[in-house]
PDB file of N, CA and C in Angstrom:
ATOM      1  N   UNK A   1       0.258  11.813 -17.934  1.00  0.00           N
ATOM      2  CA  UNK A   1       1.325  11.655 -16.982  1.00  0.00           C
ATOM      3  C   UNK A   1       2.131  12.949 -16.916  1.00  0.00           C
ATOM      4  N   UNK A   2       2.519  13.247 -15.786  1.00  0.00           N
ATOM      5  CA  UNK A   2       3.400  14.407 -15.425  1.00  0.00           C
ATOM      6  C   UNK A   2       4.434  14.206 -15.340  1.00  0.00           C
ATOM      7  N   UNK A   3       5.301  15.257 -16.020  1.00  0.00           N
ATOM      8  CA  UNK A   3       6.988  14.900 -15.990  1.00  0.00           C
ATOM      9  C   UNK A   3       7.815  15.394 -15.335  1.00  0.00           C
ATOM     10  N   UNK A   4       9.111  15.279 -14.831  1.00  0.00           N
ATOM     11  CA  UNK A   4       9.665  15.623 -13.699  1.00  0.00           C
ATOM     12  C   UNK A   4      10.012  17.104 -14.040  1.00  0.00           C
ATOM     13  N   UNK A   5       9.914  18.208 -13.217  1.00  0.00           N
ATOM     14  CA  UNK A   5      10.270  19.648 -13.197  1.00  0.00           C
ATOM     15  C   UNK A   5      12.000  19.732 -13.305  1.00  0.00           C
ATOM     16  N   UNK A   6      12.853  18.821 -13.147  1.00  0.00           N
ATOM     17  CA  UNK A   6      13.855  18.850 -13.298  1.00  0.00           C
ATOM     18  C   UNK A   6      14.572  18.122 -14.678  1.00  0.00           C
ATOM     19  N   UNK A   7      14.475  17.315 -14.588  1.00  0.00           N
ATOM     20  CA  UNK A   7      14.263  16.688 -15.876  1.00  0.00           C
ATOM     21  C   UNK A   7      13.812  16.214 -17.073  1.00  0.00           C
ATOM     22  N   UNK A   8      12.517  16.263 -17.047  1.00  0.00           N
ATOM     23  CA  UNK A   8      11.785  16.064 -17.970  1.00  0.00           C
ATOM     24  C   UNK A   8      11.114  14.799 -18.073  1.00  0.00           C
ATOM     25  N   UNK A   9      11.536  14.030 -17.631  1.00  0.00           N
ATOM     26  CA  UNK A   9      11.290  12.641 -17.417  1.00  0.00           C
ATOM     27  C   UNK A   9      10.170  12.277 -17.016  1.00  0.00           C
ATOM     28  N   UNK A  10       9.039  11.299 -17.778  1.00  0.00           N
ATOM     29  CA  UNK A  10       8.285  10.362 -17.065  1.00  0.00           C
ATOM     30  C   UNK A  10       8.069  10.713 -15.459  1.00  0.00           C
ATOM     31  N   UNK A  11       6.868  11.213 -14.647  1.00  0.00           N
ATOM     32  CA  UNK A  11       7.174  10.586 -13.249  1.00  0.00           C
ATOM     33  C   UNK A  11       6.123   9.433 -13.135  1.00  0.00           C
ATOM     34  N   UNK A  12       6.386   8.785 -11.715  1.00  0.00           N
ATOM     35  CA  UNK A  12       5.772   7.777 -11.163  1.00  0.00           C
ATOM     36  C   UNK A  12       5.023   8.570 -10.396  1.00  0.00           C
ATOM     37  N   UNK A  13       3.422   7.965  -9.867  1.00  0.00           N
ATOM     38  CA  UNK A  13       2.837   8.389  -9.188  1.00  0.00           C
ATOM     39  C   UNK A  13       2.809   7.678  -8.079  1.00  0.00           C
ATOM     40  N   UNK A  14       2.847   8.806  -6.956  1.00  0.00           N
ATOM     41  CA  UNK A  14       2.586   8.014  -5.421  1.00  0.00           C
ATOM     42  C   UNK A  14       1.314   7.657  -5.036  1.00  0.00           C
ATOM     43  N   UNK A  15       1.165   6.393  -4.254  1.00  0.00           N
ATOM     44  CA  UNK A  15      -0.113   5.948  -3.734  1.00  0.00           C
ATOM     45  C   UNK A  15       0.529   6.208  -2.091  1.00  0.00           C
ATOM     46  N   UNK A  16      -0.136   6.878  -1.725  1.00  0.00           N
ATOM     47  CA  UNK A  16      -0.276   6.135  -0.145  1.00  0.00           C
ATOM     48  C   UNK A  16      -1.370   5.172   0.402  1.00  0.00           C
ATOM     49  N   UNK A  17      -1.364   4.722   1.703  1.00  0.00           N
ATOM     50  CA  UNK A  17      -2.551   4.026   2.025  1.00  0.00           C
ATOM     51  C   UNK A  17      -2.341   2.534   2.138  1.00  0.00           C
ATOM     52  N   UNK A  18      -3.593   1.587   1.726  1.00  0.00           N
ATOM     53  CA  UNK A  18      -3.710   0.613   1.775  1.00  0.00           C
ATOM     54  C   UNK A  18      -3.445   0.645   0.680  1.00  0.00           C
ATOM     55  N   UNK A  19      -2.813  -0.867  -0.171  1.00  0.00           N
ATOM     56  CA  UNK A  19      -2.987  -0.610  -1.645  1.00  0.00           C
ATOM     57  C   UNK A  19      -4.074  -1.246  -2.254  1.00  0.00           C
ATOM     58  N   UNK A  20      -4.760  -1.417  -3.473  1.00  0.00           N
ATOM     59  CA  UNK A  20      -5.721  -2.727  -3.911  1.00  0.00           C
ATOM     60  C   UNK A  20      -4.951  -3.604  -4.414  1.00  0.00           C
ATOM     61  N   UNK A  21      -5.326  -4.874  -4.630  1.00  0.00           N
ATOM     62  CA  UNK A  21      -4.869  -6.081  -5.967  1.00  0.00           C
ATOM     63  C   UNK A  21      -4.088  -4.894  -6.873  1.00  0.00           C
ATOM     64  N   UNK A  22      -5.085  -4.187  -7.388  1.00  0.00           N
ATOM     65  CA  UNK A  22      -4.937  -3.528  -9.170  1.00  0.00           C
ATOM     66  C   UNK A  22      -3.440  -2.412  -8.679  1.00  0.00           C
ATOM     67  N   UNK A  23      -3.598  -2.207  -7.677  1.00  0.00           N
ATOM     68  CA  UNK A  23      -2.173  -1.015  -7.325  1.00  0.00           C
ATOM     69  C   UNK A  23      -1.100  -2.153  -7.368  1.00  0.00           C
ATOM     70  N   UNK A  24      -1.333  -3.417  -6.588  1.00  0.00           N
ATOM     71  CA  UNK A  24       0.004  -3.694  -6.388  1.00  0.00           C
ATOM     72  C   UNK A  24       0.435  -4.467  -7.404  1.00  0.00           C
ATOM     73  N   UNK A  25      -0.316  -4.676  -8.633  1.00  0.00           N
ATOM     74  CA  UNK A  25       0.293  -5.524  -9.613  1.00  0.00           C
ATOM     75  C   UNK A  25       0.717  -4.228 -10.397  1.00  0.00           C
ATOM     76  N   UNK A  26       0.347  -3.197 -10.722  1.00  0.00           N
ATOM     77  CA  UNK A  26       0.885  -1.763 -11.125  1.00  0.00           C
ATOM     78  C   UNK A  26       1.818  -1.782 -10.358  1.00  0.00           C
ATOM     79  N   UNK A  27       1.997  -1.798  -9.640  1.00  0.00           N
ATOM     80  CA  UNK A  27       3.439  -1.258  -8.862  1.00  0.00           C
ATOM     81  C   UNK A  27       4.412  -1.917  -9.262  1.00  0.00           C
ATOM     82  N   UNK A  28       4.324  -3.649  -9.495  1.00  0.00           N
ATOM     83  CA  UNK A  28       5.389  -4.596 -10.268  1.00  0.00           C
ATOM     84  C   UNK A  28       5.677  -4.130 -11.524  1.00  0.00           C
ATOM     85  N   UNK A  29       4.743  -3.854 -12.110  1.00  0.00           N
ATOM     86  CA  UNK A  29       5.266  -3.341 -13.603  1.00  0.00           C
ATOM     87  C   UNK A  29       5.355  -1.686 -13.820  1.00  0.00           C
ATOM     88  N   UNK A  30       6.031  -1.433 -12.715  1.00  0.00           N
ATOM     89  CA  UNK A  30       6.486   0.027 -12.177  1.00  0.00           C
ATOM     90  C   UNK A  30       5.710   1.320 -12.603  1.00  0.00           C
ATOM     91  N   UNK A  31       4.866   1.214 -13.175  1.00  0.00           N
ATOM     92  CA  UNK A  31       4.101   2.188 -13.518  1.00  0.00           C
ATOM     93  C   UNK A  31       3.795   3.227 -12.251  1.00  0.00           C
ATOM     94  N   UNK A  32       3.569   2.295 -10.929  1.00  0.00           N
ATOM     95  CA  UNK A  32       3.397   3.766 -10.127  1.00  0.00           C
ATOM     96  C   UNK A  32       4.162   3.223  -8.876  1.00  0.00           C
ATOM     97  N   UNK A  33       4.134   3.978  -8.108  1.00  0.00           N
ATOM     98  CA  UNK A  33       5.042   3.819  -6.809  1.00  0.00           C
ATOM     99  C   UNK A  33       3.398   3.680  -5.528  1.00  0.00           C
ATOM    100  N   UNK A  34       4.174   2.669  -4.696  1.00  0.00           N
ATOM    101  CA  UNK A  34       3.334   2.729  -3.335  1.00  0.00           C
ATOM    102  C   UNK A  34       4.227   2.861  -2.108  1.00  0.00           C
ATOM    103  N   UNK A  35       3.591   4.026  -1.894  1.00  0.00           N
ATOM    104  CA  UNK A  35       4.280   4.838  -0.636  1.00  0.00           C
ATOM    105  C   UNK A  35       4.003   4.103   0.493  1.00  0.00           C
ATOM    106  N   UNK A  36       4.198   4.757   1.904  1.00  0.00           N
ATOM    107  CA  UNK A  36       3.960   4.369   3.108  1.00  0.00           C
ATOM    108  C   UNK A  36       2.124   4.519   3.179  1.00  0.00           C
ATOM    109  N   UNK A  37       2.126   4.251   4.608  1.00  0.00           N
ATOM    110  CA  UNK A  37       0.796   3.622   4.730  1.00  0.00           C
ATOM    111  C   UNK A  37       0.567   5.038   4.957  1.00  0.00           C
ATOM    112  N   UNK A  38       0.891   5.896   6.087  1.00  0.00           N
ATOM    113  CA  UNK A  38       0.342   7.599   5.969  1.00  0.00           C
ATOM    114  C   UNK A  38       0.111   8.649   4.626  1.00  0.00           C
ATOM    115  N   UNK A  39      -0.534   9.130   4.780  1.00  0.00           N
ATOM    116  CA  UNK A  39      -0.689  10.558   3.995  1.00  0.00           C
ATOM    117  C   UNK A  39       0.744  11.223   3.790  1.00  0.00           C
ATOM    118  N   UNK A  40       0.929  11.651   2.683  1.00  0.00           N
ATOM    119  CA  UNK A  40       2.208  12.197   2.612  1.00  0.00           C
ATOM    120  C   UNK A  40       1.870  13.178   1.505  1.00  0.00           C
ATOM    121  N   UNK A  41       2.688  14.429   1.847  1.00  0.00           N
ATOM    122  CA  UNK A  41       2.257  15.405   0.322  1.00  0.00           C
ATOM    123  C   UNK A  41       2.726  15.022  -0.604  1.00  0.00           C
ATOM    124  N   UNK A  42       3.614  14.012  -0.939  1.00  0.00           N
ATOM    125  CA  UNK A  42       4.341  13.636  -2.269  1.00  0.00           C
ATOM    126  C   UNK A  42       3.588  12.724  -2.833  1.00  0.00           C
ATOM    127  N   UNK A  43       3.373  13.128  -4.112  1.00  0.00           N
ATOM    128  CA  UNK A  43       2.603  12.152  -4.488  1.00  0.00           C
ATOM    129  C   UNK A  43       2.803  11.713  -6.068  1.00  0.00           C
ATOM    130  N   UNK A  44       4.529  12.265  -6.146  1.00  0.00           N
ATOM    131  CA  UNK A  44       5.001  11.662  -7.866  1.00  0.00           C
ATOM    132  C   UNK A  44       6.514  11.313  -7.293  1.00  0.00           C
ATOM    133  N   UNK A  45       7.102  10.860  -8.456  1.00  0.00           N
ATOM    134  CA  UNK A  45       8.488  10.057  -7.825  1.00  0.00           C
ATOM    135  C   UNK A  45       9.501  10.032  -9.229  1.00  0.00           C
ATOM    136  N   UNK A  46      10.842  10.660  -9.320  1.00  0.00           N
ATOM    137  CA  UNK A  46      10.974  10.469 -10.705  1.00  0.00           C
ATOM    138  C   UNK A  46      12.252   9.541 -10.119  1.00  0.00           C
ATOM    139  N   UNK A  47      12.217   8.479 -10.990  1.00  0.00           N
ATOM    140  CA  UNK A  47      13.263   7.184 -10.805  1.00  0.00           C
ATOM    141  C   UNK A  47      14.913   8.328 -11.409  1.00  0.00           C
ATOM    142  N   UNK A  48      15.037   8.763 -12.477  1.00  0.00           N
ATOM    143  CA  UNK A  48      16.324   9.361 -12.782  1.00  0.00           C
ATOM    144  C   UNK A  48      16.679  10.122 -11.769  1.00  0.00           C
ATOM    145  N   UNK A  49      15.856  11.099 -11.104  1.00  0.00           N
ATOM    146  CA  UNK A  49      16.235  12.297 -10.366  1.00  0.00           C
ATOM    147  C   UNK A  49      16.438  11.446  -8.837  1.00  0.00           C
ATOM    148  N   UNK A  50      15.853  10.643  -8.646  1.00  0.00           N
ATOM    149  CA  UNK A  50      15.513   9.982  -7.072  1.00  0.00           C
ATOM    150  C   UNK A  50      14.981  10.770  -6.596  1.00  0.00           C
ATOM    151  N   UNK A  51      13.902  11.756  -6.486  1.00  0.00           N
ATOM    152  CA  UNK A  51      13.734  12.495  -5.677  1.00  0.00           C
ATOM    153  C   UNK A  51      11.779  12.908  -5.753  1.00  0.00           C
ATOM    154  N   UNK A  52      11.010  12.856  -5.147  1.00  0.00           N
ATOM    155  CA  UNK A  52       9.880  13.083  -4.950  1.00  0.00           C
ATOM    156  C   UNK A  52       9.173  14.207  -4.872  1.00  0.00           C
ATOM    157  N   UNK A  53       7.994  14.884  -5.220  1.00  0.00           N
ATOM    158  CA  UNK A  53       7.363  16.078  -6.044  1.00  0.00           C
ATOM    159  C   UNK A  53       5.937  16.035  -5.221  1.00  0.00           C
ATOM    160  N   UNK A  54       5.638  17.262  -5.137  1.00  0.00           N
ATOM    161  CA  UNK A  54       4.089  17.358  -4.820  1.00  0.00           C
ATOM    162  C   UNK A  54       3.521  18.611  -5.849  1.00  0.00           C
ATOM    163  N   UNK A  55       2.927  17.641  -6.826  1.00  0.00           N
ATOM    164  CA  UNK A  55       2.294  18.320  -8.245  1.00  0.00           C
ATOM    165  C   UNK A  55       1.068  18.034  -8.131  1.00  0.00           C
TER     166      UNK A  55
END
């Protein structure tokens, strides 16, 4: 896992897309984030900072 460039912190990873079963029960137990349905360059998320990363 990659950590936030500002903080140090844990990030979340972005999904875009459709999600599967297995993403969206990950997503409840916050492990990763599901983005919008488009392509987006962001594709990490750090919950302390609020703010989104393309690593």
């Amino acid at each position: 896992m990659k950590n936030c460039p500002k903080c140090e912190r844990k990030l979340k990873r972005v999904f875009h897309g459709e999600p599967t079963d297995e993403l969206a029960i990950m997503s409840l137990d916050s492990e990763i984030l599901i983005g919008n349905c488009c392509e987006c360059i962001y594709n990490y998320y750090c919950d302390n900072c609020d703010e989104f990363f393309s690593l």
